[in-house]
C-alpha atoms as a PDB file:
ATOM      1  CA  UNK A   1      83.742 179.027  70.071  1.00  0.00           C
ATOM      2  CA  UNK A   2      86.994 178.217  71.529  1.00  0.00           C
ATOM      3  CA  UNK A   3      88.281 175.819  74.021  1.00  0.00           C
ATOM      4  CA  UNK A   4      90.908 176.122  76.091  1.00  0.00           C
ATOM      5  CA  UNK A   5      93.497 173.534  77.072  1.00  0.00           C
ATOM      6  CA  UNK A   6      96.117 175.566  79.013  1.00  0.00           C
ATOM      7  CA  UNK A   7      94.879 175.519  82.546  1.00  0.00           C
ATOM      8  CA  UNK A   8      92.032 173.255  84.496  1.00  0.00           C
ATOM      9  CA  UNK A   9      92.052 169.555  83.811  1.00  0.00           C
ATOM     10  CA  UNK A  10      94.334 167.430  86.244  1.00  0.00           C
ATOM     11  CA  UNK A  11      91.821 165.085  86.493  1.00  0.00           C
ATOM     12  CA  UNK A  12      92.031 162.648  89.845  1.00  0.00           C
ATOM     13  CA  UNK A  13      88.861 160.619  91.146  1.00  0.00           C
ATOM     14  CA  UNK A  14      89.236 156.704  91.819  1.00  0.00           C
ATOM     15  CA  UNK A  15      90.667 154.910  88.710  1.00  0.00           C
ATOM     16  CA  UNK A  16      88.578 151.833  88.422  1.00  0.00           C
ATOM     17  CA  UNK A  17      88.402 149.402  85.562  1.00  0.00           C
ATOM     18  CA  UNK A  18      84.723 149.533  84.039  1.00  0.00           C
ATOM     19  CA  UNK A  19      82.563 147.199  81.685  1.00  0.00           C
ATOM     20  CA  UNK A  20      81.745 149.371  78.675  1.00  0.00           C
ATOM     21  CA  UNK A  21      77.973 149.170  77.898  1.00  0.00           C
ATOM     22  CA  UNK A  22      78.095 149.809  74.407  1.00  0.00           C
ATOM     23  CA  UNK A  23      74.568 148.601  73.296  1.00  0.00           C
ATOM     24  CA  UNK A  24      74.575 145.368  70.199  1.00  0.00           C
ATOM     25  CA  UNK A  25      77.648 144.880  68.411  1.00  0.00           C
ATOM     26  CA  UNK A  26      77.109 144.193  64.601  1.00  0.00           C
ATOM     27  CA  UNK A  27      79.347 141.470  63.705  1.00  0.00           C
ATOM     28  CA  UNK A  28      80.927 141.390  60.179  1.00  0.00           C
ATOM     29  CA  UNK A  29      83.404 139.691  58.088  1.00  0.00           C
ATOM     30  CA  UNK A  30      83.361 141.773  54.951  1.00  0.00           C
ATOM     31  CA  UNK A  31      85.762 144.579  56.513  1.00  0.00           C
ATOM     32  CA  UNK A  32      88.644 145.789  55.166  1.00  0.00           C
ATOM     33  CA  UNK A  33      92.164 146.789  57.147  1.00  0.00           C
ATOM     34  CA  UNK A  34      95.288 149.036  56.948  1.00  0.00           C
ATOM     35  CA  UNK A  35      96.529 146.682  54.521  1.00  0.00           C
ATOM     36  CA  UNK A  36      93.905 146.002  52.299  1.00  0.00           C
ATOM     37  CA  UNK A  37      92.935 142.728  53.655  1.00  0.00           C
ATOM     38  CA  UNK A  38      89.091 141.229  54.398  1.00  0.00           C
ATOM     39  CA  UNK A  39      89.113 140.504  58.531  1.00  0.00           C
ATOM     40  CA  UNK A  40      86.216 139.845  60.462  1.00  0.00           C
ATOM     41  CA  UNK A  41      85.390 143.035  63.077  1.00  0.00           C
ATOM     42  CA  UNK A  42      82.281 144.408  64.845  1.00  0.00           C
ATOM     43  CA  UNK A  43      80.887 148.428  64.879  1.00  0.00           C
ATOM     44  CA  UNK A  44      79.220 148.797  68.344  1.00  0.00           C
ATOM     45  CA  UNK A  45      75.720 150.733  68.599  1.00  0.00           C
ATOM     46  CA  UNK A  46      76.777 153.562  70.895  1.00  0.00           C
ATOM     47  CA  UNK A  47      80.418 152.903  70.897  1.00  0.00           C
ATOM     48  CA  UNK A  48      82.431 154.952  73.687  1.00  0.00           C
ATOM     49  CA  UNK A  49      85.919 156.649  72.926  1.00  0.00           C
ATOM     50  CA  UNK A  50      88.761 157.553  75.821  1.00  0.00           C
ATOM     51  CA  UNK A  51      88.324 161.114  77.424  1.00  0.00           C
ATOM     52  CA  UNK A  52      84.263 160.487  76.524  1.00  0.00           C
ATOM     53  CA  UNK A  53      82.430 161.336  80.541  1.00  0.00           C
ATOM     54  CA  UNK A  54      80.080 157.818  80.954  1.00  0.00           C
ATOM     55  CA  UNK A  55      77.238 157.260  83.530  1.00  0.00           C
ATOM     56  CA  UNK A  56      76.615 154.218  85.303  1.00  0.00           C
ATOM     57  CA  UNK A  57      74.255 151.672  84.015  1.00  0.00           C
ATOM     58  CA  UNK A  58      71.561 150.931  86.325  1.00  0.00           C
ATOM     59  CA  UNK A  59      70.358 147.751  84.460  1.00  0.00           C
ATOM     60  CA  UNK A  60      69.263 144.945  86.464  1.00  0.00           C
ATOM     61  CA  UNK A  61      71.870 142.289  84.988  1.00  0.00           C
ATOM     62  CA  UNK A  62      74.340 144.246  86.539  1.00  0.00           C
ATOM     63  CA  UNK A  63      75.345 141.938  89.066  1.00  0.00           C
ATOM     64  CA  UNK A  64      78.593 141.688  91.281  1.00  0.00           C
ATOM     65  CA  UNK A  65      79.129 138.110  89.906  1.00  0.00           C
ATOM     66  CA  UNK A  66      77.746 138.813  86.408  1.00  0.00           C
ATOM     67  CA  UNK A  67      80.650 141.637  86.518  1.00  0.00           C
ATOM     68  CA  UNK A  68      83.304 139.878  87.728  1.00  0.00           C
ATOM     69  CA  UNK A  69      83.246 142.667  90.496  1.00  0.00           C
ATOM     70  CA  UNK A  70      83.069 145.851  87.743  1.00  0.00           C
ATOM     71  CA  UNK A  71      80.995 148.266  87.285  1.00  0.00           C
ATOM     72  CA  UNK A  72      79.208 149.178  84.118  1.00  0.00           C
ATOM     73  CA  UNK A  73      79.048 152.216  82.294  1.00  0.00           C
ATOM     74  CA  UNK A  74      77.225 153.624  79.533  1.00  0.00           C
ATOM     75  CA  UNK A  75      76.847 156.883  77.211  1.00  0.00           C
ATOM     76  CA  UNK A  76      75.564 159.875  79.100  1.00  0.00           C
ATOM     77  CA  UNK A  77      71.912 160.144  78.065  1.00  0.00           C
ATOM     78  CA  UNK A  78      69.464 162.861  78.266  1.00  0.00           C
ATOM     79  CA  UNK A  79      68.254 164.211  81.733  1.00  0.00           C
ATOM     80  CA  UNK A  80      70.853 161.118  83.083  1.00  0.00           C
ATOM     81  CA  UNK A  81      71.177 160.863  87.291  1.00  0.00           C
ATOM     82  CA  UNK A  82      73.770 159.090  87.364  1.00  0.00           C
ATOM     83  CA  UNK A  83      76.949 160.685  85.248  1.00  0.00           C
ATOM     84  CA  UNK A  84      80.109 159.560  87.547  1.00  0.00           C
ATOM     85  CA  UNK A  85      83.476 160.069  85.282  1.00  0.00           C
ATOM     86  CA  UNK A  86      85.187 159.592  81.877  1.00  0.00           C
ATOM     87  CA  UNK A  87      86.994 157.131  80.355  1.00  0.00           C
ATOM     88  CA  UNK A  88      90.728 157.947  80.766  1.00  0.00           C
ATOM     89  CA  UNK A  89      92.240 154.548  78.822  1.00  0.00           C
ATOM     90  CA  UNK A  90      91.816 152.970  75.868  1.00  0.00           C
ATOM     91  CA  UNK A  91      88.948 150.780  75.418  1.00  0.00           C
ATOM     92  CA  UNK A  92      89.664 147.460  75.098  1.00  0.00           C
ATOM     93  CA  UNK A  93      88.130 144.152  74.161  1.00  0.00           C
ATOM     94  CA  UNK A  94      87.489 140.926  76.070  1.00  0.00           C
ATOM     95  CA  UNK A  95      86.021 138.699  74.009  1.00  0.00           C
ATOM     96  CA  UNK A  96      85.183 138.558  70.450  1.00  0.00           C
ATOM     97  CA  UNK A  97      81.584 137.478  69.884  1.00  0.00           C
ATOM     98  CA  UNK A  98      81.631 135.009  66.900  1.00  0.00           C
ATOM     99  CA  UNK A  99      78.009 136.897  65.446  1.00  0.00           C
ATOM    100  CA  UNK A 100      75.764 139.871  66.082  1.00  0.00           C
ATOM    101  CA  UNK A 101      73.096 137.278  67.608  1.00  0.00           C
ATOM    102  CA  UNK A 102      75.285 135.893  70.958  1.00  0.00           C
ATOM    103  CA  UNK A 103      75.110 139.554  72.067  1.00  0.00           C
ATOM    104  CA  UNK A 104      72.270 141.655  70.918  1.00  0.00           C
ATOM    105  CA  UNK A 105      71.563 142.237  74.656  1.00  0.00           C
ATOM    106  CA  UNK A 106      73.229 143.465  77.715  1.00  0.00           C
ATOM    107  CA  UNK A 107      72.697 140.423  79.756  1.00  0.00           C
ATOM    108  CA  UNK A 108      74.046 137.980  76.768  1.00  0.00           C
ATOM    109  CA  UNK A 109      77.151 140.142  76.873  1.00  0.00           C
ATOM    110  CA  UNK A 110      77.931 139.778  80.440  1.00  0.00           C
ATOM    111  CA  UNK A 111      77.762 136.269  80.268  1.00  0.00           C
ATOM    112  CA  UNK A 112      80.163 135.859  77.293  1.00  0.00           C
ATOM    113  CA  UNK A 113      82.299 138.558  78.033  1.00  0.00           C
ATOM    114  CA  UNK A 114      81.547 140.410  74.742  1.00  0.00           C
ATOM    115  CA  UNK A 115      82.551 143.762  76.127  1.00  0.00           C
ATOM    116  CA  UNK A 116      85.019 146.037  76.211  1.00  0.00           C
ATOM    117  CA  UNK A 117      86.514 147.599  79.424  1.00  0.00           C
ATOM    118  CA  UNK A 118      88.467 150.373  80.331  1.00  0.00           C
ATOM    119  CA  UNK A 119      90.108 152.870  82.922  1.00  0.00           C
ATOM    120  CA  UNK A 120      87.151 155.076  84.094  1.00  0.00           C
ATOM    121  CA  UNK A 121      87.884 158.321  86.435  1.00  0.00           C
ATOM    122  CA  UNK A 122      85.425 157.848  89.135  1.00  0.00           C
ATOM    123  CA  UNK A 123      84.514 161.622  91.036  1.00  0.00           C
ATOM    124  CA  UNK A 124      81.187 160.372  92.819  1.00  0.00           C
ATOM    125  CA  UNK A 125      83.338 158.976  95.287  1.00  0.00           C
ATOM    126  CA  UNK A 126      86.158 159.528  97.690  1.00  0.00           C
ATOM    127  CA  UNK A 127      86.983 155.346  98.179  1.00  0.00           C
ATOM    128  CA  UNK A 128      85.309 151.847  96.747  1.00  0.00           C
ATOM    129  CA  UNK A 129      85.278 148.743  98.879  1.00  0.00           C
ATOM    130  CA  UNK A 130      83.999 145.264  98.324  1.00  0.00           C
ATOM    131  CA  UNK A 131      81.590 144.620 101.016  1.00  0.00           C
ATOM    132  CA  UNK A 132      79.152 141.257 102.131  1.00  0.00           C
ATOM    133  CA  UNK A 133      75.244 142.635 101.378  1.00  0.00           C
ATOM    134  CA  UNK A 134      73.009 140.573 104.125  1.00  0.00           C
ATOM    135  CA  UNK A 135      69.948 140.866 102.698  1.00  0.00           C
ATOM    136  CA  UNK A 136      66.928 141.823 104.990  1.00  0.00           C
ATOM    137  CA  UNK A 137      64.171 141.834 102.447  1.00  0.00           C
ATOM    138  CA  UNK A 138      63.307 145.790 102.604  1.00  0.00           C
ATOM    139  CA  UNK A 139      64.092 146.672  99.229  1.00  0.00           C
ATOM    140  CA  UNK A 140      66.114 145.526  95.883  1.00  0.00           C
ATOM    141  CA  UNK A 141      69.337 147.686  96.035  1.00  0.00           C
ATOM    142  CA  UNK A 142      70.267 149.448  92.754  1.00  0.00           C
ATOM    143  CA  UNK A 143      73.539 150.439  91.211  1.00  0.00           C
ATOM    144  CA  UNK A 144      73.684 154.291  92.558  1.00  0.00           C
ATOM    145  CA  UNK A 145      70.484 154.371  94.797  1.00  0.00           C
ATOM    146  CA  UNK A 146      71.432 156.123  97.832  1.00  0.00           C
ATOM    147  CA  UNK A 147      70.073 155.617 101.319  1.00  0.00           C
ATOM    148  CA  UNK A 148      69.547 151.946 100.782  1.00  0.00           C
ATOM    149  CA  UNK A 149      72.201 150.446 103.070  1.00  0.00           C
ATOM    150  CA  UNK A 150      73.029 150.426 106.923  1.00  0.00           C
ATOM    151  CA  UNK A 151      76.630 148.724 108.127  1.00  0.00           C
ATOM    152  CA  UNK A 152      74.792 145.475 110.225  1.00  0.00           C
ATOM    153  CA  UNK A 153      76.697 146.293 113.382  1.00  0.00           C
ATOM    154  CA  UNK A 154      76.440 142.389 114.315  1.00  0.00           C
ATOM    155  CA  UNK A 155      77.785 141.197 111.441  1.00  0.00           C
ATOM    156  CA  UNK A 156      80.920 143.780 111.163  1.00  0.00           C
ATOM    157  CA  UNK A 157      81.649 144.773 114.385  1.00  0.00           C
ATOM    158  CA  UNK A 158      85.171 142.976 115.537  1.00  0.00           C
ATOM    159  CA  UNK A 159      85.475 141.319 112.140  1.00  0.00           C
ATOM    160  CA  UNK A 160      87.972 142.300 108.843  1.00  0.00           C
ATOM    161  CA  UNK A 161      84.914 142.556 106.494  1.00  0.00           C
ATOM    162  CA  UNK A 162      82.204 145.123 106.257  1.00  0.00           C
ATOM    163  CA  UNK A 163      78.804 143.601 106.174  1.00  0.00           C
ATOM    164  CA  UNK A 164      75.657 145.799 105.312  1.00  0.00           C
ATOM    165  CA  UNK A 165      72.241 145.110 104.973  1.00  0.00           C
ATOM    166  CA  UNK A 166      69.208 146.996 102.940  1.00  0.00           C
ATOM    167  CA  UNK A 167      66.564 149.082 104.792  1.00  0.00           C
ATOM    168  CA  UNK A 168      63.571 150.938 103.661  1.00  0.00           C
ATOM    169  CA  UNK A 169      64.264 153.384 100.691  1.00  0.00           C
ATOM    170  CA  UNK A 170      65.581 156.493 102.260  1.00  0.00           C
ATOM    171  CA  UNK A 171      66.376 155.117 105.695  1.00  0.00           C
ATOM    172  CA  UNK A 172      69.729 154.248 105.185  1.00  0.00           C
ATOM    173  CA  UNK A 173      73.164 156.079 104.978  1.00  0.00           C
ATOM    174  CA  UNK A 174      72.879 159.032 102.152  1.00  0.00           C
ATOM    175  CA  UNK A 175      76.973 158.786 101.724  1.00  0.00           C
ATOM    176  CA  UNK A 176      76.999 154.700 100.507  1.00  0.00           C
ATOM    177  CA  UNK A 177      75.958 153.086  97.693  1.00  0.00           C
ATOM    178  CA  UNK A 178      76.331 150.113  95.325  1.00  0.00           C
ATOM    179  CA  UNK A 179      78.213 149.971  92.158  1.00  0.00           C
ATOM    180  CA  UNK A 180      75.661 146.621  91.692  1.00  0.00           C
ATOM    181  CA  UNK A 181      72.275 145.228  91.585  1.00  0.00           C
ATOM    182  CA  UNK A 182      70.621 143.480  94.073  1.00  0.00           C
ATOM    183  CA  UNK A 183      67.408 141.989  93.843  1.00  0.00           C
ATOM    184  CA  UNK A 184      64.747 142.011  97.176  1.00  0.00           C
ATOM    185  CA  UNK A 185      65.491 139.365  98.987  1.00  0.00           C
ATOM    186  CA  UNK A 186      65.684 137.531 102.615  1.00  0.00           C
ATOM    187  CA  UNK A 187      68.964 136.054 103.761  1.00  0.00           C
ATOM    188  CA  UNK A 188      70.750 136.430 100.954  1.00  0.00           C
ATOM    189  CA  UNK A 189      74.099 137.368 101.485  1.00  0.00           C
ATOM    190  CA  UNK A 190      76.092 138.259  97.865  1.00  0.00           C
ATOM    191  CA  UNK A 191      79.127 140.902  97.367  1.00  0.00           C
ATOM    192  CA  UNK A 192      79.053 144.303  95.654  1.00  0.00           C
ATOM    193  CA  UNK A 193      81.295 147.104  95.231  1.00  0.00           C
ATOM    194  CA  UNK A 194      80.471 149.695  97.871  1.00  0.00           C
ATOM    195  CA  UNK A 195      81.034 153.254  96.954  1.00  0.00           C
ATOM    196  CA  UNK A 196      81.272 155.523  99.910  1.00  0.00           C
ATOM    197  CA  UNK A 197      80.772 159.598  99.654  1.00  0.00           C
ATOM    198  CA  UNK A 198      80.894 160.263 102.983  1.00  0.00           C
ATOM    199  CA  UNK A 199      79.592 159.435 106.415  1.00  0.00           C
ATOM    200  CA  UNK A 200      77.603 155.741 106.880  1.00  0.00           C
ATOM    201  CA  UNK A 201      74.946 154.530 109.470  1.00  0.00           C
ATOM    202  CA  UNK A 202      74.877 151.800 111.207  1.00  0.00           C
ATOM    203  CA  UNK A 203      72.130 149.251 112.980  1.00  0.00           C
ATOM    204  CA  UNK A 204      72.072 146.038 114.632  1.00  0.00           C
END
């Protein structure tokens, strides 16, 4: 069947630069280029292309700090929750991994940068804000779990930066959520990207 491409697809969303989860690289130096020269080069396990749609990982090394502040995103997979936007740039790479063994897993390759990132249309959301997470022990706080987060009125009210805290699963705001993982914890207080849908809640 036939697609059209005359009407439809402007696009829009928040732009935001996102790791590409791309599962283990295989890392080779028997490959051949344009020119008929050996170089050494990698072939990713489920490698992602611009215009491909991406979900966000949920994984639990997906920290702010292990991210340097980005969120990951991975090939859409069956019966997937949490599809939020395609990649609209050309995936690019930080850091060359030196063998297939420094990055055969998804925490390895946050901490060596052996990733590749790129421009990703985000819809889920109408704004993203980094925000100060207070933990208060009631549950870990996962990237795209809803109703996990209350603004701590205490902490934000008269001050430039939004502080929130994690409640019991399903008694916080429906509209926020974190691009990041969070562990359960007391007293903790670590940064994530914030993504906001719509109206928060708030508690002392």
């Amino acid at each position: 069947m036939a697609t059209s491409d005359i009407s439809g697809d402007f696009g829009g969303g928040i732009k935001l630069t996102c790791i590409l989860d791309e599962g283990n690289p295989t890392v080779s130096d028997n490959m051949i280029d344009q020119s008929g020269a050996k170089v050494t080069g990698l072939t990713w396990a489920s490698a992602l292309r611009k215009g491909e749609w991406v979900a966000l990982s949920t994984a639990t090394s997906n920290t702010y700090t292990a991210c340097d502040g980005m969120p990951v995103t991975e090939t859409v997979s069956n019966a997937d929750d949490f599809v939020i936007g395609r990649i609209v740039s050309e995936p690019q790479p930080v850091v060359m991994p030196a063998s297939s063994s420094v990055a055969n897993s998804l925490t390895k390759r946050l901490a060596g940068k052996y990733y590749r990132v790129a421009t990703v249309e985000v819809y889920v959301c109408t704004a993203t804000v980094e925000a100060t997470l207070k933990t208060a022990n009631a549950v870990a706080v996962t990237p795209g779990g809803v109703s996990l987060l209350d603004v701590d009125v205490s902490e934000s009210a008269g001050v430039e930066v939004l502080t929130v805290n994690d409640v019991a699963a399903a008694a916080g705001s429906a509209n926020w959520f974190s691009f990041h993982y969070q562990a359960k914890a007391a007293g903790a207080e670590v940064t994530i990207l914030l993504g906001i849908k719509g109206f928060g809640t708030a508690a002392t």
